[in-house]
C-alpha atoms as a PDB file:
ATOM      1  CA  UNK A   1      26.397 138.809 -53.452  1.00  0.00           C
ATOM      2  CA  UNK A   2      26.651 141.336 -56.575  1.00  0.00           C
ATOM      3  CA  UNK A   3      29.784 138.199 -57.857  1.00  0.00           C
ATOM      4  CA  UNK A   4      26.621 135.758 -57.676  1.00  0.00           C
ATOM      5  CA  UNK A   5      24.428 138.060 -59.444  1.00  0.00           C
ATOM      6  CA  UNK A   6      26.817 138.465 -62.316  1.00  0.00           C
ATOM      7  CA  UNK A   7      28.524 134.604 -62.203  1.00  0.00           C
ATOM      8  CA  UNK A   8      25.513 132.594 -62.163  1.00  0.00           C
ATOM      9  CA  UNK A   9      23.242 134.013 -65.124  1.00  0.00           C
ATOM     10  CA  UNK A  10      26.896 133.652 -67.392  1.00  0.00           C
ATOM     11  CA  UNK A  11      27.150 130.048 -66.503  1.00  0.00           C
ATOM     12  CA  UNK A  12      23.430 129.428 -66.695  1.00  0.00           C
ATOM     13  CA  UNK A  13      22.002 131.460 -69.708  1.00  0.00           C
ATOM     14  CA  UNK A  14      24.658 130.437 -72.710  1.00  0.00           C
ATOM     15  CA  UNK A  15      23.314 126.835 -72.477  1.00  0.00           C
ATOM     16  CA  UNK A  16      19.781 127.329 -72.091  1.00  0.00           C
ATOM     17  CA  UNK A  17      19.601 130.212 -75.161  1.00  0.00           C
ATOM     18  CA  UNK A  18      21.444 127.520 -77.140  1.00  0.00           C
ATOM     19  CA  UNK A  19      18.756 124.952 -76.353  1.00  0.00           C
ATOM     20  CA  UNK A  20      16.185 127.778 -77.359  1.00  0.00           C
ATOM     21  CA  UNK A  21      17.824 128.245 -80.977  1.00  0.00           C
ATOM     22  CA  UNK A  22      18.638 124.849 -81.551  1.00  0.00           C
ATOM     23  CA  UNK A  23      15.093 123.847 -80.400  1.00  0.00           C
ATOM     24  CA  UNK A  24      13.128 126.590 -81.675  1.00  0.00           C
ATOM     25  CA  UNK A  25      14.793 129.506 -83.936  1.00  0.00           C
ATOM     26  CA  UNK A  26      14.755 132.841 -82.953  1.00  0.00           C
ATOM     27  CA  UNK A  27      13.926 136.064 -85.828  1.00  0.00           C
ATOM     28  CA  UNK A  28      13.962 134.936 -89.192  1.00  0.00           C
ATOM     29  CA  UNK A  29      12.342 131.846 -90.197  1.00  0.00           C
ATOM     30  CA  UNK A  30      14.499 129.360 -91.952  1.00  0.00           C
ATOM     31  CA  UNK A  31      13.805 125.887 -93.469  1.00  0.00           C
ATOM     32  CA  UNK A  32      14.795 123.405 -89.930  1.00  0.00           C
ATOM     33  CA  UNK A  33      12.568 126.513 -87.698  1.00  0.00           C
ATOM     34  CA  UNK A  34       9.954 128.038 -90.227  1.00  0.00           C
ATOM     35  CA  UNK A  35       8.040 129.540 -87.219  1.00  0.00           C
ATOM     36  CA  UNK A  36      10.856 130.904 -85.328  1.00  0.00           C
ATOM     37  CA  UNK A  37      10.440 132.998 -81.728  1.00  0.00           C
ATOM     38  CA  UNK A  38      10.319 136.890 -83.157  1.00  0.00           C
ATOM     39  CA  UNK A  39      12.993 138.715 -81.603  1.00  0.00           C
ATOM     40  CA  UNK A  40      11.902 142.732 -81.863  1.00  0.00           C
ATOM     41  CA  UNK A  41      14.539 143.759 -80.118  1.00  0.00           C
ATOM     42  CA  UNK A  42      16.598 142.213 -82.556  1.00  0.00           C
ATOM     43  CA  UNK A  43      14.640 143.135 -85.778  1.00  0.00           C
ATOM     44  CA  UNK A  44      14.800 146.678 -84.560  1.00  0.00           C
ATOM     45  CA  UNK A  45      18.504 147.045 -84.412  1.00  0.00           C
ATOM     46  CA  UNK A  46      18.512 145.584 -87.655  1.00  0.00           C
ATOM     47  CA  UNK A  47      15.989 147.959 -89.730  1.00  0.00           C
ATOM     48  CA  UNK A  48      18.343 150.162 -87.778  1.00  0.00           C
ATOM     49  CA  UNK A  49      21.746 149.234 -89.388  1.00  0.00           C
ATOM     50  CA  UNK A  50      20.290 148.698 -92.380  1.00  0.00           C
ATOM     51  CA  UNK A  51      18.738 152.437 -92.489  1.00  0.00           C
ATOM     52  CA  UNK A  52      22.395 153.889 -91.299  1.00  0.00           C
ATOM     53  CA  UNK A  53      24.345 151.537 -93.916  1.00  0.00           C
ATOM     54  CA  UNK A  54      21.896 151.021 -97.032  1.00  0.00           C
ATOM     55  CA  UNK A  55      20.350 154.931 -96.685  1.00  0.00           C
ATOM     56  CA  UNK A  56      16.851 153.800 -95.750  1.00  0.00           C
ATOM     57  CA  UNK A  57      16.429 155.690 -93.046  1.00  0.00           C
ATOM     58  CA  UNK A  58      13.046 157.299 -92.265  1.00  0.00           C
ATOM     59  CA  UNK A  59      14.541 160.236 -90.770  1.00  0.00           C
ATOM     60  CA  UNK A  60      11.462 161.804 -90.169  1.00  0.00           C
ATOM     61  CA  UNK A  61       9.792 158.982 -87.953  1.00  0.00           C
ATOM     62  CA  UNK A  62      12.774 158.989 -85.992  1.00  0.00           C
ATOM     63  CA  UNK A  63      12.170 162.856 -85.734  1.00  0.00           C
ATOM     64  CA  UNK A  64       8.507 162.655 -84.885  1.00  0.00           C
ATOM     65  CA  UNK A  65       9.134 159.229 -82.353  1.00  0.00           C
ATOM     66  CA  UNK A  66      11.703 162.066 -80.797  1.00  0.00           C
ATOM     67  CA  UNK A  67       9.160 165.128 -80.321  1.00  0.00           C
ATOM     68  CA  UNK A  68       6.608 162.711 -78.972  1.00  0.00           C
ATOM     69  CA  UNK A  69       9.178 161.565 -76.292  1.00  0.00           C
ATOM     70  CA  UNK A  70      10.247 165.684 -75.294  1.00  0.00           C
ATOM     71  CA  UNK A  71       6.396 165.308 -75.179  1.00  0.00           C
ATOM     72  CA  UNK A  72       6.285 162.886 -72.482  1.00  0.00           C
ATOM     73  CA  UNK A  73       9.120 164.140 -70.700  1.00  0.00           C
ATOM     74  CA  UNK A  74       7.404 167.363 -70.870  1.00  0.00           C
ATOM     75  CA  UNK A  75       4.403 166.193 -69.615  1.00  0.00           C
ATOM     76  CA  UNK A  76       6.193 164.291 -66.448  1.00  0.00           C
ATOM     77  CA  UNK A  77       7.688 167.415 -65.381  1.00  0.00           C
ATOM     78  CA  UNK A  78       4.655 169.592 -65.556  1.00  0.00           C
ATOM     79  CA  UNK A  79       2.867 166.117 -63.270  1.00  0.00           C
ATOM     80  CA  UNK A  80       5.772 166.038 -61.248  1.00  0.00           C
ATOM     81  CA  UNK A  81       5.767 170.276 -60.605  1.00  0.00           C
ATOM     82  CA  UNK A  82       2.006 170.001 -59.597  1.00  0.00           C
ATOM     83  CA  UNK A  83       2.401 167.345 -57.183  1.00  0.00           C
ATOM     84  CA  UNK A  84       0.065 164.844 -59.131  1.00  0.00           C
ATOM     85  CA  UNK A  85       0.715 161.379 -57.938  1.00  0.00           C
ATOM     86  CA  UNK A  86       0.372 159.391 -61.385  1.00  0.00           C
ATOM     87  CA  UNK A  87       3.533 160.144 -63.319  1.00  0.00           C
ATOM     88  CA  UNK A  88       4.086 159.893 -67.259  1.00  0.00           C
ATOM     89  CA  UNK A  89       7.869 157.664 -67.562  1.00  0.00           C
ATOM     90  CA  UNK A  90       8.824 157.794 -71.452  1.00  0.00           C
ATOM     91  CA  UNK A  91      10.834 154.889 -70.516  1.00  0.00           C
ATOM     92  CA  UNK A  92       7.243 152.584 -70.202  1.00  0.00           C
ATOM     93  CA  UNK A  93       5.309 154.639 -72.695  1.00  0.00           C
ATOM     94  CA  UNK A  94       8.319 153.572 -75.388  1.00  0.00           C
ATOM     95  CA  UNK A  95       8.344 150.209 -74.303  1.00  0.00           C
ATOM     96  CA  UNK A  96       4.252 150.250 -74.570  1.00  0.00           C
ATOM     97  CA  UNK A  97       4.577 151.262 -77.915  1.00  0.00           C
ATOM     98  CA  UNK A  98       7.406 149.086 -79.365  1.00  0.00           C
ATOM     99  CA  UNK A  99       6.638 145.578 -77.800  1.00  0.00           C
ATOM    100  CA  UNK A 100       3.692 143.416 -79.044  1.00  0.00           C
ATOM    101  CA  UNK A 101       0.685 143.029 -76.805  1.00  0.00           C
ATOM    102  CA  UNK A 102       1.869 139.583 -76.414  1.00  0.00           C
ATOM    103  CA  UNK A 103       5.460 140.909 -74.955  1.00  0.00           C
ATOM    104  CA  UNK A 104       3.091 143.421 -72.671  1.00  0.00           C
ATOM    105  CA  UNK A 105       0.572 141.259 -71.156  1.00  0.00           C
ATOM    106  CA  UNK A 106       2.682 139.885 -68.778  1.00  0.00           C
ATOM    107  CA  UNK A 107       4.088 142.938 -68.113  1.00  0.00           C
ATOM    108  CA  UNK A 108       0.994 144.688 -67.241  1.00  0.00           C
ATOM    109  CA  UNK A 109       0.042 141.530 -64.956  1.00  0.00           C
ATOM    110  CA  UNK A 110       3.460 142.067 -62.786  1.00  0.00           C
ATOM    111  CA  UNK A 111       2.835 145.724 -62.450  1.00  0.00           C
ATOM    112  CA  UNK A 112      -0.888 145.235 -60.773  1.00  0.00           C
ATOM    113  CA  UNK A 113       0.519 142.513 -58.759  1.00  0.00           C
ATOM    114  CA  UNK A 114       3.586 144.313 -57.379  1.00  0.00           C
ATOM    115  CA  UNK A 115       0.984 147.779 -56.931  1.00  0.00           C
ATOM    116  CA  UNK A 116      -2.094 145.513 -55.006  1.00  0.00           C
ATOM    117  CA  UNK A 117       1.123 143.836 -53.208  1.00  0.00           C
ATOM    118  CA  UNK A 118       2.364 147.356 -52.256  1.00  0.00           C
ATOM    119  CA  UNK A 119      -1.157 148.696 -51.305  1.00  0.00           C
ATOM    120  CA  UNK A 120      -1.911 145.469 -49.308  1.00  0.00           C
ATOM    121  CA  UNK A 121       1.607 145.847 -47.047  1.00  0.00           C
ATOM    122  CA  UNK A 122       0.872 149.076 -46.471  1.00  0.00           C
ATOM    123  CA  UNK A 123      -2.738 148.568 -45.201  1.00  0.00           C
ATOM    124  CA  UNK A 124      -1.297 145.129 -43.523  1.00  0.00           C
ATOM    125  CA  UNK A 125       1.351 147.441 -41.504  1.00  0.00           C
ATOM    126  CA  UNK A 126      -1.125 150.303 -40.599  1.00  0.00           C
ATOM    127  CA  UNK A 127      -3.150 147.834 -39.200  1.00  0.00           C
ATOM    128  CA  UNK A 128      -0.348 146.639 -37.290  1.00  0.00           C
ATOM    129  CA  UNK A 129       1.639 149.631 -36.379  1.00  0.00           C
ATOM    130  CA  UNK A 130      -2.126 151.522 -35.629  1.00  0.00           C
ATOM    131  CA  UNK A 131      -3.086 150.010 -32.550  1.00  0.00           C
ATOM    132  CA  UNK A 132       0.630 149.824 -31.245  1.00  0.00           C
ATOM    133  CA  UNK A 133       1.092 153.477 -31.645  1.00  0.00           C
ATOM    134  CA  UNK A 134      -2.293 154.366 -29.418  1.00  0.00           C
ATOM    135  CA  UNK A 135      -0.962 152.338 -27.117  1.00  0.00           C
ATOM    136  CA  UNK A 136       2.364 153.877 -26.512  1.00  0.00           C
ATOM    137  CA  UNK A 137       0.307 157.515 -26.571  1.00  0.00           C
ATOM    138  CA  UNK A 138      -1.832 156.422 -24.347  1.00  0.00           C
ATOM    139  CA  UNK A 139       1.030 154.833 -21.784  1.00  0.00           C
ATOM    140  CA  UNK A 140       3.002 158.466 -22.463  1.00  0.00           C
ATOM    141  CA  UNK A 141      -0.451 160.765 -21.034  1.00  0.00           C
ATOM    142  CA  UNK A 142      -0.324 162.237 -24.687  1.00  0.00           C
ATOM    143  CA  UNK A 143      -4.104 160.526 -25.419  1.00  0.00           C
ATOM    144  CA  UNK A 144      -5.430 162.293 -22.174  1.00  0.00           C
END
């Protein structure tokens, strides 16, 4: 199944991100796609290479953006050590703070769908499994 997983994107996705360039641009605008798709990933690595090539580096963003994630990691142990149940990833606060809102909308949508999802299985399968498990207690004399 894993063979599918990995053979079927790499036959699919070459074609389709071609029809996406060709169609539409992606990053910088040019003259045939003056309002290209932005690409931050992409724009990223590039203000990186530039700053490690051309010596335009802001070394000391890259310092703070590093002491605010020990922060966070920090601050997920200390959540995790006092048994809170809401947890601090720095994985999702860096991705909150690079990617537009437009990027995170959809984002934020998925994660309250898959968390009502969870909360409605659970309550769907207490329901279910409730009454069952009264039942066998009461068939085993442990109810009486």
């Amino acid at each position: 199944m894993q063979v599918v997983g990995v053979i079927l994107p790499s036959v699919i996705l070459p074609p389709v991100i071609s029809l996406v360039i060709a169609a539409y641009g992606i990053g910088v605008p040019t003259e045939n796609h003056p309002s290209p798709l932005p690409a931050p990933q992409a724009n990223l690595m590039a203000e990186v290479a530039n700053g490690l090539f051309f010596g335009d580096m802001p070394y000391a963003m890259m310092g703070y953006g590093g002491a605010i994630a020990v922060g966070i990691i920090l601050l997920d142990f200390v959540l995790k050590g006092l048994g809170v149940s809401f947890r601090v990833h720095v994985l999702s606060v860096g991705l909150g703070l690079y990617l537009p809102m437009d990027a995170l909308a959809p984002i934020f949508v998925g994660g309250l769908t898959a968390t009502a999802s969870g909360w409605a299985a659970y309550y769907v399968k207490k329901s279910i499994t409730g009454p069952l498990e009264e039942i066998a207690d009461e068939g085993s004399g442990e109810g009486s």
